[in-house]
Protein backbone atom coordinates (compact mmCIF):
# COMPACT_ATOMS: atom_id res chain seq x y z
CA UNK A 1 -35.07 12.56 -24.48
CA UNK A 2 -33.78 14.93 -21.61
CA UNK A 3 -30.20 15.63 -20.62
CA UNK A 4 -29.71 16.36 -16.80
CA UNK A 5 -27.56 19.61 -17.38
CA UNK A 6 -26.56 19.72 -13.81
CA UNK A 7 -23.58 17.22 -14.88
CA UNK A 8 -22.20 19.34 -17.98
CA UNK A 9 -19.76 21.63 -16.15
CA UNK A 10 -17.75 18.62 -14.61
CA UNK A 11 -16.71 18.08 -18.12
CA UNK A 12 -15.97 21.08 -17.93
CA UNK A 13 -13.76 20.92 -14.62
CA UNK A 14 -10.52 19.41 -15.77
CA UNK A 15 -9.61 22.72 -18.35
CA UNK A 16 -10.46 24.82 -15.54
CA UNK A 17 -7.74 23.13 -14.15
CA UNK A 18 -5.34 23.95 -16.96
CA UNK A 19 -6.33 27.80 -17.00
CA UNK A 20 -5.35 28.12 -13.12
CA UNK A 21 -1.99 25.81 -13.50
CA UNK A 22 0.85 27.95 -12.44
CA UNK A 23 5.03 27.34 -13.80
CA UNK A 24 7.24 27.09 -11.15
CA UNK A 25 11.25 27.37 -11.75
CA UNK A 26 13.27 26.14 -8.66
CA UNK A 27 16.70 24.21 -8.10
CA UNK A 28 17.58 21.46 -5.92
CA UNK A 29 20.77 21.81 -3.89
CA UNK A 30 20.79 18.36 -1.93
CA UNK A 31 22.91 15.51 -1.78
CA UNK A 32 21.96 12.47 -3.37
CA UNK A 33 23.52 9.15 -2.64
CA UNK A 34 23.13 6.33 -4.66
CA UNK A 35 24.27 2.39 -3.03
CA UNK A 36 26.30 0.70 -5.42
CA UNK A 37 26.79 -2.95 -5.57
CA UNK A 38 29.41 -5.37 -7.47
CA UNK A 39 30.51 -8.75 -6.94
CA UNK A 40 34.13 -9.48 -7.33
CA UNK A 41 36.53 -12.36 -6.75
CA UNK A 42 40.49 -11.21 -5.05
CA UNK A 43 43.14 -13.49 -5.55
CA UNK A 44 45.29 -12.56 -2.54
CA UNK A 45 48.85 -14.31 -1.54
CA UNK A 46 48.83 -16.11 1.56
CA UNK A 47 51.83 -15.53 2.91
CA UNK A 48 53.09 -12.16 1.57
CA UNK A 49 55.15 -9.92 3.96
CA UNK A 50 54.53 -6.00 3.50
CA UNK A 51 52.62 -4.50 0.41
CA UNK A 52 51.50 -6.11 -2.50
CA UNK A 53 50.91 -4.77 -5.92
CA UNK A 54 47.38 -4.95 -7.35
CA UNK A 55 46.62 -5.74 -10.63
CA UNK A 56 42.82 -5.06 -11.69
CA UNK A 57 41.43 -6.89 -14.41
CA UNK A 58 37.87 -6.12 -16.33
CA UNK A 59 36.23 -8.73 -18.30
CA UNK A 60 34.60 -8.73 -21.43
CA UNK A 61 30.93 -9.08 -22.38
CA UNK A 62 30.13 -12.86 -22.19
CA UNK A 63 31.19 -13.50 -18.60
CA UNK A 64 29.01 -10.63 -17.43
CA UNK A 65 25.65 -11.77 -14.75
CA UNK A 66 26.17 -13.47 -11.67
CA UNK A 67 28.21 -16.54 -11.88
CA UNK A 68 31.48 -15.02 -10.20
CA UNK A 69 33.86 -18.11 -11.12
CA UNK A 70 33.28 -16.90 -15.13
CA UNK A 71 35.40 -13.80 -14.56
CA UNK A 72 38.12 -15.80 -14.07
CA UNK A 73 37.76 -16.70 -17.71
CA UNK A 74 40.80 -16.08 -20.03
CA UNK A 75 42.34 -13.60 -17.62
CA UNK A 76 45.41 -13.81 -15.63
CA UNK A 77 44.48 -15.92 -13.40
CA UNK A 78 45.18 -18.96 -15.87
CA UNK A 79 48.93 -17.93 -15.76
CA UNK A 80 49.52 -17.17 -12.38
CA UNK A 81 52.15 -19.26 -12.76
CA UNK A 82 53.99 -16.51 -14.83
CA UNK A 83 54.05 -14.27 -11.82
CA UNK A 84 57.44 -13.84 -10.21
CA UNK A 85 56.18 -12.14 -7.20
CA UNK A 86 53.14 -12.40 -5.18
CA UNK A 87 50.85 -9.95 -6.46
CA UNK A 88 46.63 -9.54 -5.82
CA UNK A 89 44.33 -9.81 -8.47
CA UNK A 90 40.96 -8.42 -8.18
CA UNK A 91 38.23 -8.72 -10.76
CA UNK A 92 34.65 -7.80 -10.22
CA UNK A 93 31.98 -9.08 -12.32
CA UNK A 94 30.09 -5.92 -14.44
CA UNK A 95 25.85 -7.10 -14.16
CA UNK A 96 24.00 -8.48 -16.88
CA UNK A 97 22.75 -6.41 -19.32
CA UNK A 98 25.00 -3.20 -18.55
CA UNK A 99 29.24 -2.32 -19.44
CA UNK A 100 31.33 -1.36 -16.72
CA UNK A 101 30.49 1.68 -14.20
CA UNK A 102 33.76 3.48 -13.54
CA UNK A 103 32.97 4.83 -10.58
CA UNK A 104 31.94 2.03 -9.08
CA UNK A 105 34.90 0.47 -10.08
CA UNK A 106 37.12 3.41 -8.84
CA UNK A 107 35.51 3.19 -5.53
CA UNK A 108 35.88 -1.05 -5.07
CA UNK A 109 39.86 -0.10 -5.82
CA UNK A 110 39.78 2.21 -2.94
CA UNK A 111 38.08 0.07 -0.84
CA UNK A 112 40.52 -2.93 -1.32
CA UNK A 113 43.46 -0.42 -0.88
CA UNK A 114 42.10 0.35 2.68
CA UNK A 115 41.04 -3.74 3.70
CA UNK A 116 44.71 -5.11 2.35
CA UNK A 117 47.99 -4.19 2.18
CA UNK A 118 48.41 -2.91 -1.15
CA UNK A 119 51.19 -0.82 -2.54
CA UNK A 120 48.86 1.87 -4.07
CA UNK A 121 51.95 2.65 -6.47
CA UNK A 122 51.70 -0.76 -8.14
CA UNK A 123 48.49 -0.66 -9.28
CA UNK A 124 47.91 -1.80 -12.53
CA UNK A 125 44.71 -2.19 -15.01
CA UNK A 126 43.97 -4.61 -17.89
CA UNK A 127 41.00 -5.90 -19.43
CA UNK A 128 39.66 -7.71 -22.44
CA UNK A 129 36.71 -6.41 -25.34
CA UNK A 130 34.02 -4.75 -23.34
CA UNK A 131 36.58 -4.70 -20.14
CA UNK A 132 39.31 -2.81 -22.56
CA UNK A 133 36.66 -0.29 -23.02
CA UNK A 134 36.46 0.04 -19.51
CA UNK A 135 40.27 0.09 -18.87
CA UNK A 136 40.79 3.20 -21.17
CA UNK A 137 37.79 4.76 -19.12
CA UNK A 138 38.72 4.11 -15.67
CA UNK A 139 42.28 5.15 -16.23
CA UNK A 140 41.82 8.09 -18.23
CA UNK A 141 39.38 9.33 -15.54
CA UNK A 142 41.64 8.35 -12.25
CA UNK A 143 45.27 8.46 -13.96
CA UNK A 144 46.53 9.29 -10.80
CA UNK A 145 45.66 5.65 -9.53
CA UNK A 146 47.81 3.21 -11.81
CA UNK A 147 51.28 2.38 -13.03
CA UNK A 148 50.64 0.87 -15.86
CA UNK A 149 47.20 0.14 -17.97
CA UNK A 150 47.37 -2.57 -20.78
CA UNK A 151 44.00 -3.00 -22.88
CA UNK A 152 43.11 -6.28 -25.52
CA UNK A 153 41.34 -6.20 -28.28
CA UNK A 154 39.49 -2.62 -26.65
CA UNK A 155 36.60 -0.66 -28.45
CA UNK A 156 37.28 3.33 -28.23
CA UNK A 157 35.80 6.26 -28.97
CA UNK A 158 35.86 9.93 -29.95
CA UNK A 159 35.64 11.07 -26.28
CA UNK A 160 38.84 9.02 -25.10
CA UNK A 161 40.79 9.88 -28.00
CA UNK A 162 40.22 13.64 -27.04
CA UNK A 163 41.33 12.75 -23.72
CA UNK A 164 44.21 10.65 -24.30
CA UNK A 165 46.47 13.13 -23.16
CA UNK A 166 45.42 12.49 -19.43
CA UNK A 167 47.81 8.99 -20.00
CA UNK A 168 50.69 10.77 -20.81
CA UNK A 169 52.75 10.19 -17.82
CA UNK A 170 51.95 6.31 -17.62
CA UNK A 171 53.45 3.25 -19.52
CA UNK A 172 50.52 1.77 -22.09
CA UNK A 173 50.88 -0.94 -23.60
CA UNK A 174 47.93 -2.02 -26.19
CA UNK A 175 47.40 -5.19 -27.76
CA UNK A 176 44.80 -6.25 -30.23
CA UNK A 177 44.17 -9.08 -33.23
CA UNK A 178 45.47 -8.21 -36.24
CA UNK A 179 42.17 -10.36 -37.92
CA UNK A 180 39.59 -9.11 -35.10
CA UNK A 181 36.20 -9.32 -36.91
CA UNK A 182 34.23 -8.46 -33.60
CA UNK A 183 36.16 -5.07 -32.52
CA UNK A 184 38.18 -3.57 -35.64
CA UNK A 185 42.07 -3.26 -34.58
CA UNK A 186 41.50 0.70 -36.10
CA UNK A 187 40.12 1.00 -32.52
CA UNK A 188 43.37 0.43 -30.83
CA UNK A 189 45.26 1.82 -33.75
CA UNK A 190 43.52 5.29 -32.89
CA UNK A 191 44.22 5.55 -29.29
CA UNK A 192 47.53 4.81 -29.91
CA UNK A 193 48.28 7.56 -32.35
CA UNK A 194 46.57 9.82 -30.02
CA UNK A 195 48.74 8.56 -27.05
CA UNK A 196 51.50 8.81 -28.34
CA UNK A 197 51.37 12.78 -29.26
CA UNK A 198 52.46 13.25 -25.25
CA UNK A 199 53.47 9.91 -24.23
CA UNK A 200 56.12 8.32 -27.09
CA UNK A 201 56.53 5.42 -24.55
CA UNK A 202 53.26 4.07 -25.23
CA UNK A 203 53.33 0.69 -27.34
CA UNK A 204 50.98 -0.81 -29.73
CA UNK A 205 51.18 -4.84 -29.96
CA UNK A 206 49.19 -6.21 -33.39
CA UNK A 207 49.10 -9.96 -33.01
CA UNK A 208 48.60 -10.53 -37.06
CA UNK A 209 46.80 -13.79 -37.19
CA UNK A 210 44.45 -13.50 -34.01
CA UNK A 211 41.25 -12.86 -33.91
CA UNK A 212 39.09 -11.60 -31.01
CA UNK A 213 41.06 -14.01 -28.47
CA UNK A 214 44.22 -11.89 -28.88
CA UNK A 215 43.97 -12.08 -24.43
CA UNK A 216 45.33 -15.47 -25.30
CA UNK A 217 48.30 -14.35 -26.73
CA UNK A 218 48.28 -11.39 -24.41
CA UNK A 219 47.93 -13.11 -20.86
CA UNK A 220 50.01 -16.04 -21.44
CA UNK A 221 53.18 -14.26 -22.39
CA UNK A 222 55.55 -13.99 -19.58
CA UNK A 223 57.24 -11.05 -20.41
CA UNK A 224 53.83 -9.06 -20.52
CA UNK A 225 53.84 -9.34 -16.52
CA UNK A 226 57.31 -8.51 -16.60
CA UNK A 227 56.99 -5.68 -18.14
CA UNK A 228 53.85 -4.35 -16.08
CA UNK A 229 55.09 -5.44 -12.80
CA UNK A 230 58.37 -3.58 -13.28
CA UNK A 231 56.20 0.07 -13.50
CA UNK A 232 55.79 2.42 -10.77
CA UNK A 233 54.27 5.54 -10.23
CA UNK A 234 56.78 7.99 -10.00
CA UNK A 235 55.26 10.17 -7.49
């Protein structure tokens, strides 16, 4: 048998390659946008005169994907009727599949601040589960935006722990199940203890026989609007 040598050295080729590869080191200094997108539903009063406060609630895993009208699920906007004042709720709908982005959040907040009259020092944040988490994370990271935050049943970590000093100057109230099988109450336990080392205003509600649904207990208590309506940022 004969071998047609003329087609050895393309096997050859691809480590020739290799030997005449050069490393380059460089940086790229350019801005990169990135277009976000979130669907959200805002209960806003009709007839209000002047500025309204704003209270922003997250929702927790199961009404995540695309069918807006689930966000409305055991929020505050089953006991509107509690509300002595008018007031705007706004709660976007995280996508399937993901938790909450915080600065996409931060940046619908802003935008809804400049489309409506809003009184940007009664803004307030509360969530449930998965929207708890993202409660402690939005206002830990923009502290400067609201007057009062109020998380149920929340998961926490390390990281917000170690920053739990950035809420010092803002009423927190938590609340969690005293029987939650689904996110331990040590959670809330431990962001309250590490509140309260600057901010000894900072309560901690244990509902003892709830379970996860301690939002139930939470959202249709009439003094827990009350209470966050009545806070203002002081600057």
């Amino acid at each position: 048998m004969k071998f047609k040598l003329k087609y050895i050295p393309l096997l050859l080729l691809p480590f020739s390659w290799n030997l005449n590869a050069q490393e380059i080191k460089a940086e790229l200094n350019k801005e990169v946008r990135k277009v976000e997108k979130i669907s959200y539903i805002l209960d806003y009063p009709k007839n209000a005169k002047g500025n309204v406060p704003l209270i922003l609630f997250l929702h927790g895993s199961g009404e995540r994907g695309t069918d807006l009208e689930m966000v409305k699920a055991h929020s505050p906007f089953t006991y509107k009727n509690l509300i002595k004042e008018p007031v705007a709720i706004l709660a976007p709908q995280c996508p399937a599949n993901s938790w909450w982005n915080t600065e996409t959040l931060y940046q619908l907040v802003k935008e809804i601040q400049a489309a409506y009259k809003i009184d940007v020092s009664r803004i307030y944040i509360t969530g449930l589960s998965m929207g708890g988490w993202g409660t402690w994370k939005l206002a830990i990271e923009h502290p400067e935006m609201f007057a009062a935050v109020a998380p149920v049943c929340a998961p926490a970590d390390r990281v917000m722990e170690a920053n739990a000093e950035q809420l010092k100057n803002i009423p927190v109230k938590i609340f969690h199940g005293g029987n939650d099988d689904v996110v331990s109450p040590i959670n809330s336990i431990n962001m309250y203890q590490a509140i309260k080392k600057t901010n000894p205003t900072a309560e901690l509600i244990i509902f003892p026989d709830d379970n996860h649904n301690s939002w139930d207990s939470t959202y249709s208590d009439p003094e827990f609007y009350k209470w966050m309506l009545n806070q203002k940022l002081k600057n």
